[in-house]
PDB file of N, CA and C in Angstrom:
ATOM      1  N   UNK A   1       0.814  -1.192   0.000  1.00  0.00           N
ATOM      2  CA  UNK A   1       0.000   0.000   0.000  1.00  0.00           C
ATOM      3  C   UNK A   1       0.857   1.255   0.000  1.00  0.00           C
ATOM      4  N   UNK A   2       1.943   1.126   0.822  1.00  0.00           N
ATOM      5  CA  UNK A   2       2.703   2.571   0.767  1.00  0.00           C
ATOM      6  C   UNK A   2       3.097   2.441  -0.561  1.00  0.00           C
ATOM      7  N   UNK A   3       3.227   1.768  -1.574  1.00  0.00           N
ATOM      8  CA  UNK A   3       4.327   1.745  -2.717  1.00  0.00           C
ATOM      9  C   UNK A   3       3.114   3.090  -4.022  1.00  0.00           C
ATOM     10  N   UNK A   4       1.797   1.989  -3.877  1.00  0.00           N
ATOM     11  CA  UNK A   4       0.531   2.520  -3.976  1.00  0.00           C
ATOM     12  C   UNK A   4       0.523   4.339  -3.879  1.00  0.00           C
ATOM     13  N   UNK A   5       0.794   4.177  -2.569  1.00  0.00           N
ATOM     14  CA  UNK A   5       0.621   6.106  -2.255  1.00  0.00           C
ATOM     15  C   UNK A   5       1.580   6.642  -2.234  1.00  0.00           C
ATOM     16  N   UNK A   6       3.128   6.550  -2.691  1.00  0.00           N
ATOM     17  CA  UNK A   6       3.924   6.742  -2.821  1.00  0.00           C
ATOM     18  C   UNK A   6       4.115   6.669  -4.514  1.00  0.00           C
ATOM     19  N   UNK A   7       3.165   6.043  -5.600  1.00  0.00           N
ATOM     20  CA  UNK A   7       3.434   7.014  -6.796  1.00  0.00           C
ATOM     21  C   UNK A   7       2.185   7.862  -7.189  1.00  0.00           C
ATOM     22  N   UNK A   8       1.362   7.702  -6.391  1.00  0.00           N
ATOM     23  CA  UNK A   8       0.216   8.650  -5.860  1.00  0.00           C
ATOM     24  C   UNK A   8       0.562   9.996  -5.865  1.00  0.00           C
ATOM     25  N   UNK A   9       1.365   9.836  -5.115  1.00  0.00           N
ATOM     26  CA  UNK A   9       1.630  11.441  -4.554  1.00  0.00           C
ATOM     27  C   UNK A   9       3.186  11.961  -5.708  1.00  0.00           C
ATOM     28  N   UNK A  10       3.522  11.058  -6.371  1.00  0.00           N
ATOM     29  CA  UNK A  10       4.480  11.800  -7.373  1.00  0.00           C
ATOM     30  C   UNK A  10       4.107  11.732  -8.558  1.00  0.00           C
ATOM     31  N   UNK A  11       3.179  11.189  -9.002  1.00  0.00           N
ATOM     32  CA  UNK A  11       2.003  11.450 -10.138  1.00  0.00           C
ATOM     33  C   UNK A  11       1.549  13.220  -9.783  1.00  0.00           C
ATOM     34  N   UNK A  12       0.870  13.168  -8.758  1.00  0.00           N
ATOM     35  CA  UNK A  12      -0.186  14.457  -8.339  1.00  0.00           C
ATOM     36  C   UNK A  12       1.160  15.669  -8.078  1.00  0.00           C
ATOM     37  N   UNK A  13       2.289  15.472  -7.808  1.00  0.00           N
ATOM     38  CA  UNK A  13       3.108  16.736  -7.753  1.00  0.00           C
ATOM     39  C   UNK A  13       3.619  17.153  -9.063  1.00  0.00           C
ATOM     40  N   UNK A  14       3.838  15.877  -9.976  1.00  0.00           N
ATOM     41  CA  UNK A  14       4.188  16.104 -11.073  1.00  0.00           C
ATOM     42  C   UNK A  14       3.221  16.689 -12.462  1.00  0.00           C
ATOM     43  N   UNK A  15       2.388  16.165 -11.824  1.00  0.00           N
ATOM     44  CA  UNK A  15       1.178  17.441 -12.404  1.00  0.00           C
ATOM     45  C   UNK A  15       0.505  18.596 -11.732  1.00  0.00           C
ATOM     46  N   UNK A  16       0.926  18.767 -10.876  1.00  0.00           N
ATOM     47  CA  UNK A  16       1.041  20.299 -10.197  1.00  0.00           C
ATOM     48  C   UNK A  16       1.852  21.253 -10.206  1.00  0.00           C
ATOM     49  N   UNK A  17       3.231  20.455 -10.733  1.00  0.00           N
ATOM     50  CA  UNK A  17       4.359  21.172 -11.123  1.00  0.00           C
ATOM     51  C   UNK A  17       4.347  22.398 -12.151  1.00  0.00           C
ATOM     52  N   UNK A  18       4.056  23.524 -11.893  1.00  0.00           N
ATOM     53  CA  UNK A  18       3.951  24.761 -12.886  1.00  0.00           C
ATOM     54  C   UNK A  18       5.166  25.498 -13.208  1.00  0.00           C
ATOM     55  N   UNK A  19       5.738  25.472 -14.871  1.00  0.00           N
ATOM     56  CA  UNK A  19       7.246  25.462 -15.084  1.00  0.00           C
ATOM     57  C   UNK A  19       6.898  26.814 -15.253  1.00  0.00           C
ATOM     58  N   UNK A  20       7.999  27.509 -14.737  1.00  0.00           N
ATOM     59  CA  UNK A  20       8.289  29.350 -15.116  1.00  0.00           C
ATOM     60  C   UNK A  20       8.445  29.346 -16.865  1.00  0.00           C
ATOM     61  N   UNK A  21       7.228  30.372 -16.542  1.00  0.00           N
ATOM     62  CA  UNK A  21       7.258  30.511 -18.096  1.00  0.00           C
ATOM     63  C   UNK A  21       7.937  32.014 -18.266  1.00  0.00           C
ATOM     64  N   UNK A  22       8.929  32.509 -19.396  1.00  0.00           N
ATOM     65  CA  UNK A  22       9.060  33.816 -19.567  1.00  0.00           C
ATOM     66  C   UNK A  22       7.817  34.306 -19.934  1.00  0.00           C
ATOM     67  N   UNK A  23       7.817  35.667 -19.254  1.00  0.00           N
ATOM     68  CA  UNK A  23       6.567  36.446 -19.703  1.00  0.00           C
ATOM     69  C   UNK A  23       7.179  38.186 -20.230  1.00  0.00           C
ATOM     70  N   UNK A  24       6.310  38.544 -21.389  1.00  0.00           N
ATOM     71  CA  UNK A  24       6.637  39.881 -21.622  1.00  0.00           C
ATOM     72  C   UNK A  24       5.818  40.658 -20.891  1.00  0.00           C
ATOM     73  N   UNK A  25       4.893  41.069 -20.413  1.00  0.00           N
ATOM     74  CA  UNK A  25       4.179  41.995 -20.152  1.00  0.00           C
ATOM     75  C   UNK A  25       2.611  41.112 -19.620  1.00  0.00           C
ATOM     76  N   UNK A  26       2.587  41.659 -17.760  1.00  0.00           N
ATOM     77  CA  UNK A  26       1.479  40.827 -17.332  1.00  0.00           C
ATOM     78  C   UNK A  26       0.340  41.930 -17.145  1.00  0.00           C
ATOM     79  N   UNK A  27      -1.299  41.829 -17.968  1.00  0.00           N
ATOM     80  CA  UNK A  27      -1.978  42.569 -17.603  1.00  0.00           C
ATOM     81  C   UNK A  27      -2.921  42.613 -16.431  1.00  0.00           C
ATOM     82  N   UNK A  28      -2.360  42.030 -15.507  1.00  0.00           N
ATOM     83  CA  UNK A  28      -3.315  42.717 -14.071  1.00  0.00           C
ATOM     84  C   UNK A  28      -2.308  42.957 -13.167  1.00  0.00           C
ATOM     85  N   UNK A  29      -1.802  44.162 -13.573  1.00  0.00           N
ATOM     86  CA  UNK A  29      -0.569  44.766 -12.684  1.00  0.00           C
ATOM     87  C   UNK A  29       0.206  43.836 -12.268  1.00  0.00           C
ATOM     88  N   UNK A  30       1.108  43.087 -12.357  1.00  0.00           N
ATOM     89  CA  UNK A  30       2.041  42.307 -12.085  1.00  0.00           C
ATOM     90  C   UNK A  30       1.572  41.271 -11.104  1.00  0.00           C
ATOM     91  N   UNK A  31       0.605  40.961 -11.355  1.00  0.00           N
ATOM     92  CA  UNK A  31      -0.270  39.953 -10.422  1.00  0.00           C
ATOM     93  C   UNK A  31      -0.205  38.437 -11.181  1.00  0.00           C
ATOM     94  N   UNK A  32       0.357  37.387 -11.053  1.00  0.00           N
ATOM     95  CA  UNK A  32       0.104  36.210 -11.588  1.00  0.00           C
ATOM     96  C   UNK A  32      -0.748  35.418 -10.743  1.00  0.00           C
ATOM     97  N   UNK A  33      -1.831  35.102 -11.900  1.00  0.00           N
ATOM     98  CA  UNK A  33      -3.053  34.111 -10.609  1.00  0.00           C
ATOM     99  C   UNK A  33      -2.279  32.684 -10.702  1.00  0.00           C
ATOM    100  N   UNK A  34      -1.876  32.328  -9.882  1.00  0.00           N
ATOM    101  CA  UNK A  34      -1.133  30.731  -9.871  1.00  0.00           C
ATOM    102  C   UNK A  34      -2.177  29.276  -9.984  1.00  0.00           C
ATOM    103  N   UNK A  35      -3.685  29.786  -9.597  1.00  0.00           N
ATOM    104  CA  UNK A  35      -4.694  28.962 -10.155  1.00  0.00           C
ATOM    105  C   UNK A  35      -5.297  29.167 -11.471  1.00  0.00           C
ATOM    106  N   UNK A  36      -5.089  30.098 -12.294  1.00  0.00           N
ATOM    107  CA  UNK A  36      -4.964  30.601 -13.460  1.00  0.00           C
ATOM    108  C   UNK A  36      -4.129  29.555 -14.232  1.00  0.00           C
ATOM    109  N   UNK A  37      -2.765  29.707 -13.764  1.00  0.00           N
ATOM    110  CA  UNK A  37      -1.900  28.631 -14.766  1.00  0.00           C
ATOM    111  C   UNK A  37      -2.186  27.110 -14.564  1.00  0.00           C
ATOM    112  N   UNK A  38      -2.419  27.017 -13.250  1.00  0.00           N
ATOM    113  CA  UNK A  38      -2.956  25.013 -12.921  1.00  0.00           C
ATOM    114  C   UNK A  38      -4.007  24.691 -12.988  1.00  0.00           C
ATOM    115  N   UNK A  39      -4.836  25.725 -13.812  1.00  0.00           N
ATOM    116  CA  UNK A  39      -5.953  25.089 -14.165  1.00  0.00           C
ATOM    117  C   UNK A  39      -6.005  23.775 -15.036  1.00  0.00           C
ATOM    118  N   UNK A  40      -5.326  23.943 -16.130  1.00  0.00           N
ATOM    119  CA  UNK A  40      -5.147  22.653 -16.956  1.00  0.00           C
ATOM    120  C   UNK A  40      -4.276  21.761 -15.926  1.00  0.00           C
ATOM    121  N   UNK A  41      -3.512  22.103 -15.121  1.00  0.00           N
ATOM    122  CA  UNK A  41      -2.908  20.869 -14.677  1.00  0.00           C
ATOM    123  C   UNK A  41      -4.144  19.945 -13.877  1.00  0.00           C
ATOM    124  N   UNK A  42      -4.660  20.659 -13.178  1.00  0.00           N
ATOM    125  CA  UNK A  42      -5.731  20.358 -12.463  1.00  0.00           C
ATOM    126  C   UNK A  42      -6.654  19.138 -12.909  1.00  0.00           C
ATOM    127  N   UNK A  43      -7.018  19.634 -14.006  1.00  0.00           N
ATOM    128  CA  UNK A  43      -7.881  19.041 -15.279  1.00  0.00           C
ATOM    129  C   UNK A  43      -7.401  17.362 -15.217  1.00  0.00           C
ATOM    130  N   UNK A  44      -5.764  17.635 -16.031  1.00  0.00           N
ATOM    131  CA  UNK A  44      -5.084  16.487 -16.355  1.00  0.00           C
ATOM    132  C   UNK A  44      -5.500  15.510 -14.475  1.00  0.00           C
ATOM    133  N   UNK A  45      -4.459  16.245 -13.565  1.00  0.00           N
ATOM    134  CA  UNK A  45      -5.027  15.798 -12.487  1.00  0.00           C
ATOM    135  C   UNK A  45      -6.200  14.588 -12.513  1.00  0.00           C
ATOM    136  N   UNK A  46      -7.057  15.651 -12.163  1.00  0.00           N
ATOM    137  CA  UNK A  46      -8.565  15.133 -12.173  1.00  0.00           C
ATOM    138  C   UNK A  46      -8.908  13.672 -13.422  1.00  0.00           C
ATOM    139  N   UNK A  47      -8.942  13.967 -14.461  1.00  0.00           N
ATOM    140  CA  UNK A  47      -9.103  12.878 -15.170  1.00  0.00           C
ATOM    141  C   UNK A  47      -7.946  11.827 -15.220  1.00  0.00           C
ATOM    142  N   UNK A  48      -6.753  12.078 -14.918  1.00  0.00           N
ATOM    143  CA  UNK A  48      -5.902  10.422 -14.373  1.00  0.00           C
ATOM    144  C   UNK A  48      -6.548   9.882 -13.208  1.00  0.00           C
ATOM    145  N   UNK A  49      -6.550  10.824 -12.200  1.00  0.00           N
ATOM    146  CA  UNK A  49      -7.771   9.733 -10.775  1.00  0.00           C
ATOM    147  C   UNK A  49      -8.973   9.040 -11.658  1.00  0.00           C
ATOM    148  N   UNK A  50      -9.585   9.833 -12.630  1.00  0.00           N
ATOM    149  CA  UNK A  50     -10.882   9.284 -12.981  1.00  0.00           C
ATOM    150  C   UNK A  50     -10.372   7.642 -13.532  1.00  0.00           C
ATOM    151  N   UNK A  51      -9.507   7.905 -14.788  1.00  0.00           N
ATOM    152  CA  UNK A  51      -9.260   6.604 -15.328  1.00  0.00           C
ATOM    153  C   UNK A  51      -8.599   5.275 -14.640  1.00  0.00           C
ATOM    154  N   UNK A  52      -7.472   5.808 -13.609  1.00  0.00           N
ATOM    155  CA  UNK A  52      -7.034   4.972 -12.530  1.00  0.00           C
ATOM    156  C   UNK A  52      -8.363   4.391 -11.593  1.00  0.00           C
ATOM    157  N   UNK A  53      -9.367   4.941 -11.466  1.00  0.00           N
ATOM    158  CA  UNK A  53     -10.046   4.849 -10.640  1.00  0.00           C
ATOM    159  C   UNK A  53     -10.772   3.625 -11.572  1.00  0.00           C
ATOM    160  N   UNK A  54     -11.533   4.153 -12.888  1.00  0.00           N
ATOM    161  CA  UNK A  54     -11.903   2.770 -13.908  1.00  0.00           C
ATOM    162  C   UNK A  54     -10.866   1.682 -14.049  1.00  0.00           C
ATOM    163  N   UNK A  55     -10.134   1.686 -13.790  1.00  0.00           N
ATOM    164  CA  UNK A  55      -9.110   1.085 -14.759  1.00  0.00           C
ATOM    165  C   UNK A  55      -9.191   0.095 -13.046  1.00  0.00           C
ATOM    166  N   UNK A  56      -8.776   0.490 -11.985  1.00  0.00           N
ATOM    167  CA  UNK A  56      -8.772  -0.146 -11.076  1.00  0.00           C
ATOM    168  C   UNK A  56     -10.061  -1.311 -10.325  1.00  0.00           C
ATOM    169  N   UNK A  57     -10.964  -0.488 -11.019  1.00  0.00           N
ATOM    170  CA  UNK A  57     -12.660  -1.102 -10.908  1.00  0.00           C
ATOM    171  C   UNK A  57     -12.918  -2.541 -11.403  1.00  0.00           C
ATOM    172  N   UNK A  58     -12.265  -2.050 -13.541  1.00  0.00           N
ATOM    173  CA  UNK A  58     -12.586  -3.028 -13.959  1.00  0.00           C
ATOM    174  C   UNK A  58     -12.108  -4.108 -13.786  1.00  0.00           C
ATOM    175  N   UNK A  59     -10.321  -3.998 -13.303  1.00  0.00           N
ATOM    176  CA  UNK A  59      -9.183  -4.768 -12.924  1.00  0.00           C
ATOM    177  C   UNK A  59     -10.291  -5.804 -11.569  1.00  0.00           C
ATOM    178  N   UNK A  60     -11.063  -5.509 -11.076  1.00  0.00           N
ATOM    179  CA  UNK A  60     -11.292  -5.995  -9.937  1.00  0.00           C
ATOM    180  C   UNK A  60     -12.852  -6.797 -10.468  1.00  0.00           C
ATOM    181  N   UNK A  61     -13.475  -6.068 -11.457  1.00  0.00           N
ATOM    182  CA  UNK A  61     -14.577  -7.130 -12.053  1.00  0.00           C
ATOM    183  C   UNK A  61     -14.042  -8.373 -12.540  1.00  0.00           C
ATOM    184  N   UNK A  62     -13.132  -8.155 -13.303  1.00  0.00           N
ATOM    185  CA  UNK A  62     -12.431  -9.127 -13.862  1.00  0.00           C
ATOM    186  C   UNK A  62     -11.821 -10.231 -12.849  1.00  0.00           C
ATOM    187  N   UNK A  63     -11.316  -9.681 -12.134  1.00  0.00           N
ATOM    188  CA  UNK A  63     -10.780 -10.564 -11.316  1.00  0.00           C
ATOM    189  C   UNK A  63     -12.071 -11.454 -10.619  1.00  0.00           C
ATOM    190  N   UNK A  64     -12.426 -10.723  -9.686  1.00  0.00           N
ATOM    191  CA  UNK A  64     -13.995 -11.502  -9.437  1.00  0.00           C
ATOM    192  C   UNK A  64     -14.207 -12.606 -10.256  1.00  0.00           C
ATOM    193  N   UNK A  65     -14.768 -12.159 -11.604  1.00  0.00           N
ATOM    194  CA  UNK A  65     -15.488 -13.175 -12.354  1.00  0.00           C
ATOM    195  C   UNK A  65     -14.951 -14.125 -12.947  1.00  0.00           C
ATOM    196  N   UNK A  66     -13.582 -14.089 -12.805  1.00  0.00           N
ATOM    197  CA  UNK A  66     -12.805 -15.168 -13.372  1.00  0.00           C
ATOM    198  C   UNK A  66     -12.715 -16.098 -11.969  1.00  0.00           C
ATOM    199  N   UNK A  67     -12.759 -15.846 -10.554  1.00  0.00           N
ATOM    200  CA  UNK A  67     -12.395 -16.515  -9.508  1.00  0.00           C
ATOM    201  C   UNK A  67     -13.928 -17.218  -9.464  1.00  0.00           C
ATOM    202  N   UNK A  68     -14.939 -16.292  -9.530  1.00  0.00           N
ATOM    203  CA  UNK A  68     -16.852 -16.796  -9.393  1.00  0.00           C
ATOM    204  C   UNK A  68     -16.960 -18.365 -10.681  1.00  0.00           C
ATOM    205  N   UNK A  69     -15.789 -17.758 -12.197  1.00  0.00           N
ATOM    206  CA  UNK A  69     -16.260 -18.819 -13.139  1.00  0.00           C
ATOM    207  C   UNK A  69     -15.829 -20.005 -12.999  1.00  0.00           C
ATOM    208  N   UNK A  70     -14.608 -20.184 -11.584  1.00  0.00           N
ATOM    209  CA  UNK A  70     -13.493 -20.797 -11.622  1.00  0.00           C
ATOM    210  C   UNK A  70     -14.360 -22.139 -10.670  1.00  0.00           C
ATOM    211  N   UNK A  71     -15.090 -21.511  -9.636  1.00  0.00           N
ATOM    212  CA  UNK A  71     -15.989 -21.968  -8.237  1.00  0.00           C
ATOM    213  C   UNK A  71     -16.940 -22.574  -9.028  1.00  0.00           C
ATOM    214  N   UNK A  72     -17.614 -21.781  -9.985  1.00  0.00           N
ATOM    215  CA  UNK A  72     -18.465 -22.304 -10.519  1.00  0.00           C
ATOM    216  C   UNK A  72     -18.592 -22.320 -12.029  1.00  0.00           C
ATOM    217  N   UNK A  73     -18.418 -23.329 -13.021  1.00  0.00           N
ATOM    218  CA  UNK A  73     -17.844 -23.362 -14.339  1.00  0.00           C
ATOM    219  C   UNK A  73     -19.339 -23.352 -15.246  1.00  0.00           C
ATOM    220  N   UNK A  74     -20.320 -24.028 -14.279  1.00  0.00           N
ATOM    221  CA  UNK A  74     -22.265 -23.680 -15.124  1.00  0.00           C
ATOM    222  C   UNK A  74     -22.435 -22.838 -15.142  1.00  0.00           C
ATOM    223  N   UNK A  75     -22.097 -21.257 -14.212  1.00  0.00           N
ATOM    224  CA  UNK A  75     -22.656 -20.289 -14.361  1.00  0.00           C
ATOM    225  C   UNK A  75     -22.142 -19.041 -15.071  1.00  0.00           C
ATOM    226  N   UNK A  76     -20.505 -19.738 -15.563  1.00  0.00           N
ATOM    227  CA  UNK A  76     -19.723 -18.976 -16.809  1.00  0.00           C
ATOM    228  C   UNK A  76     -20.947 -17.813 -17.914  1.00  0.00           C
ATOM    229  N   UNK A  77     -21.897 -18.400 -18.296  1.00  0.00           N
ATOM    230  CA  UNK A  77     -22.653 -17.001 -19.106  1.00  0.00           C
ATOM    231  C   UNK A  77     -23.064 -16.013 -18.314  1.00  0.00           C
ATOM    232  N   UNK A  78     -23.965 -16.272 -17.264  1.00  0.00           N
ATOM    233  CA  UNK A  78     -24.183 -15.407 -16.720  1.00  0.00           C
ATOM    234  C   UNK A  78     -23.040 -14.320 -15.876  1.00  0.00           C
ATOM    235  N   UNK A  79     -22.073 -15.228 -15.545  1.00  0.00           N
ATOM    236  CA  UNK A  79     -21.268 -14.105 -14.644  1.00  0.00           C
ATOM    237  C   UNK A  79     -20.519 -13.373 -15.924  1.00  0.00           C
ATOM    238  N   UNK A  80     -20.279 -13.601 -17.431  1.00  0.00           N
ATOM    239  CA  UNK A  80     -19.750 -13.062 -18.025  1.00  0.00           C
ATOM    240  C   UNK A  80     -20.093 -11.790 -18.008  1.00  0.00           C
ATOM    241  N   UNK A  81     -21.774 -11.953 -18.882  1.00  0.00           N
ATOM    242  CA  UNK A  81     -22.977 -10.722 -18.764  1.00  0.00           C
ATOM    243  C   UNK A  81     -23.254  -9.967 -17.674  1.00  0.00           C
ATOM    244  N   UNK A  82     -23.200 -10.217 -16.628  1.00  0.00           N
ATOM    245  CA  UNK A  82     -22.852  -9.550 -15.465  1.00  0.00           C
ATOM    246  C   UNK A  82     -21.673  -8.123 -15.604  1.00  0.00           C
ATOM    247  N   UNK A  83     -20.537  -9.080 -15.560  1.00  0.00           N
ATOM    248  CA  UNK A  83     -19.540  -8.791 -15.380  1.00  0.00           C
ATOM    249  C   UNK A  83     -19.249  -7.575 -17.030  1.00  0.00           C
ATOM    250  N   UNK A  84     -19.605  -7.771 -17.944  1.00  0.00           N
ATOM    251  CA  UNK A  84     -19.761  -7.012 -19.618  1.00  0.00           C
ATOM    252  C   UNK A  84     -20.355  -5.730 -19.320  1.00  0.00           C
ATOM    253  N   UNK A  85     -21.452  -6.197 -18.285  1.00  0.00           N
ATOM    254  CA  UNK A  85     -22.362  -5.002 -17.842  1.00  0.00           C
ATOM    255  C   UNK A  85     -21.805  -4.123 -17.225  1.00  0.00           C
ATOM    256  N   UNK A  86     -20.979  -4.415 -15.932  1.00  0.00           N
ATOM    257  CA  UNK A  86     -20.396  -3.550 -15.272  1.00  0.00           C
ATOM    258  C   UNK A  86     -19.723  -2.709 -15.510  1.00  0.00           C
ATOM    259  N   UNK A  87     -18.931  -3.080 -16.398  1.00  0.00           N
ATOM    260  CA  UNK A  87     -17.291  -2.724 -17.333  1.00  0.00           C
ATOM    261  C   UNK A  87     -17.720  -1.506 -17.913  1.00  0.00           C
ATOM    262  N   UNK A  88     -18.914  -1.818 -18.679  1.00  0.00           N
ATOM    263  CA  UNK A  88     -19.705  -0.937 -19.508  1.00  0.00           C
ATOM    264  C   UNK A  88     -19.930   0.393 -18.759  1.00  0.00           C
ATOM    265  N   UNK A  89     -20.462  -0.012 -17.569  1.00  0.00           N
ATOM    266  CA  UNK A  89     -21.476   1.036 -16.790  1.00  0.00           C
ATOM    267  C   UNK A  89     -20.353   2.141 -15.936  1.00  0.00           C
ATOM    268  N   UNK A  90     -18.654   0.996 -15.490  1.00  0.00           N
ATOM    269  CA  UNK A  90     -17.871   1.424 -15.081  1.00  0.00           C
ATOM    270  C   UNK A  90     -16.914   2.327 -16.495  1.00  0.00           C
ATOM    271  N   UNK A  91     -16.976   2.106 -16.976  1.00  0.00           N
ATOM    272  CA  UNK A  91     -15.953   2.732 -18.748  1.00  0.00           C
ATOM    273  C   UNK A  91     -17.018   4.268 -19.072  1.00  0.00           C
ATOM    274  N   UNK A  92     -18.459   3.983 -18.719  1.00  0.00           N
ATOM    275  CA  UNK A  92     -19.212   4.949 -19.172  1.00  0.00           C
ATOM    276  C   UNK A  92     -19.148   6.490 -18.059  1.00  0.00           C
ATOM    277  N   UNK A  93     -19.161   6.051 -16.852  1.00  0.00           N
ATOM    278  CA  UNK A  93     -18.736   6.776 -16.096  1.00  0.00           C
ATOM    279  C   UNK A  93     -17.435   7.507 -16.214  1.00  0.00           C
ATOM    280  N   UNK A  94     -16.718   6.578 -16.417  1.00  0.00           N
ATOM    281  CA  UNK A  94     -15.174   7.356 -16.292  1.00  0.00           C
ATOM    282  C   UNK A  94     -15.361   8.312 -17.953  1.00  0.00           C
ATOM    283  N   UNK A  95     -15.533   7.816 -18.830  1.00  0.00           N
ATOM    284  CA  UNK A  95     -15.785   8.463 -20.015  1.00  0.00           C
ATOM    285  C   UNK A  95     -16.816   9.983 -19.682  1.00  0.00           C
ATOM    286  N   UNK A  96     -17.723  10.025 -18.800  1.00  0.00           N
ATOM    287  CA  UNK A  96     -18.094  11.247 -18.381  1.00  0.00           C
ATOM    288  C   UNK A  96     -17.157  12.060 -17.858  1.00  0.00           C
ATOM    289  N   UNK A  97     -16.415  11.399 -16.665  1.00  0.00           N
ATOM    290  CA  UNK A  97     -15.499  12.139 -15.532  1.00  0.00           C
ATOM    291  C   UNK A  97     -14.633  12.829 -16.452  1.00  0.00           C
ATOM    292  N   UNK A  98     -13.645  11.903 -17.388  1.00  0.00           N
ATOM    293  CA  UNK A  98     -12.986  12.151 -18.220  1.00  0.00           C
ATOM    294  C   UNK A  98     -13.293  13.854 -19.227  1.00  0.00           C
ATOM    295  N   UNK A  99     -14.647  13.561 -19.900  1.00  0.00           N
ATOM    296  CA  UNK A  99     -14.733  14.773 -20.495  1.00  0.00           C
ATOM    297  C   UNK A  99     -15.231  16.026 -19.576  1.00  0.00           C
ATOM    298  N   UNK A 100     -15.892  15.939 -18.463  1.00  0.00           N
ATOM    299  CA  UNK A 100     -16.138  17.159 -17.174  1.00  0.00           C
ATOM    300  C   UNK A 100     -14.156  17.864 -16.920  1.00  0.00           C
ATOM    301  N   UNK A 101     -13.582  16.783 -17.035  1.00  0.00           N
ATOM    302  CA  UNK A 101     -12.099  17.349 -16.974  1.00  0.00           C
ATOM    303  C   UNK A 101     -11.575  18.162 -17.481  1.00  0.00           C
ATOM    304  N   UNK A 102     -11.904  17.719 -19.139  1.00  0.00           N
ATOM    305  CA  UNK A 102     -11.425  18.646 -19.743  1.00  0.00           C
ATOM    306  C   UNK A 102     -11.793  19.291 -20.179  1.00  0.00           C
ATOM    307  N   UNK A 103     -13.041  19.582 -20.377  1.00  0.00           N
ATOM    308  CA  UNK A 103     -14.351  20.799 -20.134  1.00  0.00           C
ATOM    309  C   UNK A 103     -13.920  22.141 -19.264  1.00  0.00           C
ATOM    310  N   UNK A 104     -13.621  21.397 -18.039  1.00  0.00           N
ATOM    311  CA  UNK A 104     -13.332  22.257 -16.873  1.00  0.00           C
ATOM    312  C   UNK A 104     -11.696  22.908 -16.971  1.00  0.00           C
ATOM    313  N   UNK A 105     -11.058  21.865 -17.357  1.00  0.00           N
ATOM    314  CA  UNK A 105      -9.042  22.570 -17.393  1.00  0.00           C
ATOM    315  C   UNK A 105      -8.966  23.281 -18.488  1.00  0.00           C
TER     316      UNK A 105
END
């Protein structure tokens, strides 16, 4: 688990990381909004949790239904369809999260 939250947290700095950009001339009096520039990082942010988050879901339907088909080898169709369903319902979600992301960054 620490290994887990340990590239957690250097994923999320490394997209928080905002590189100095040269600038010629800033128009709100020398004011840089620093949530201004991480907005897109933010974004990116936000939609890697989303897909890690699917990606981790489906990793775990799968797993399930291969251990459920394994226990029980008659009920292989149904846990497939089950399991097709989920994927679906889990892929469709993240496919929302995904575009609210970059809508929003």
């Amino acid at each position: 688990m620490s290994k887990l939250l340990a590239v957690i947290l250097f994923v999320g700095v490394c997209c928080l990381a905002v590189p100095a950009v040269a600038q010629d001339g800033v128009s709100d009096g020398g004011q840089i909004s620093l949530l201004g520039e991480m907005s897109g990082s933010l974004g990116t942010l936000g939609a890697g949790i989303a897909i890690i988050g699917a990606g981790l879901g489906i990793g775990r339907i799968g797993g399930s239904a291969v251990e459920s088909m394994a226990r029980q080898p008659e009920m292989q169709q149904k846990i497939f369809t089950a399991m097709i369903l989920a994927a679906a319902l889990i892929e469709g979600a993240a496919f929302f999260a995904l575009l609210i992301c970059i809508m929003k960054g």
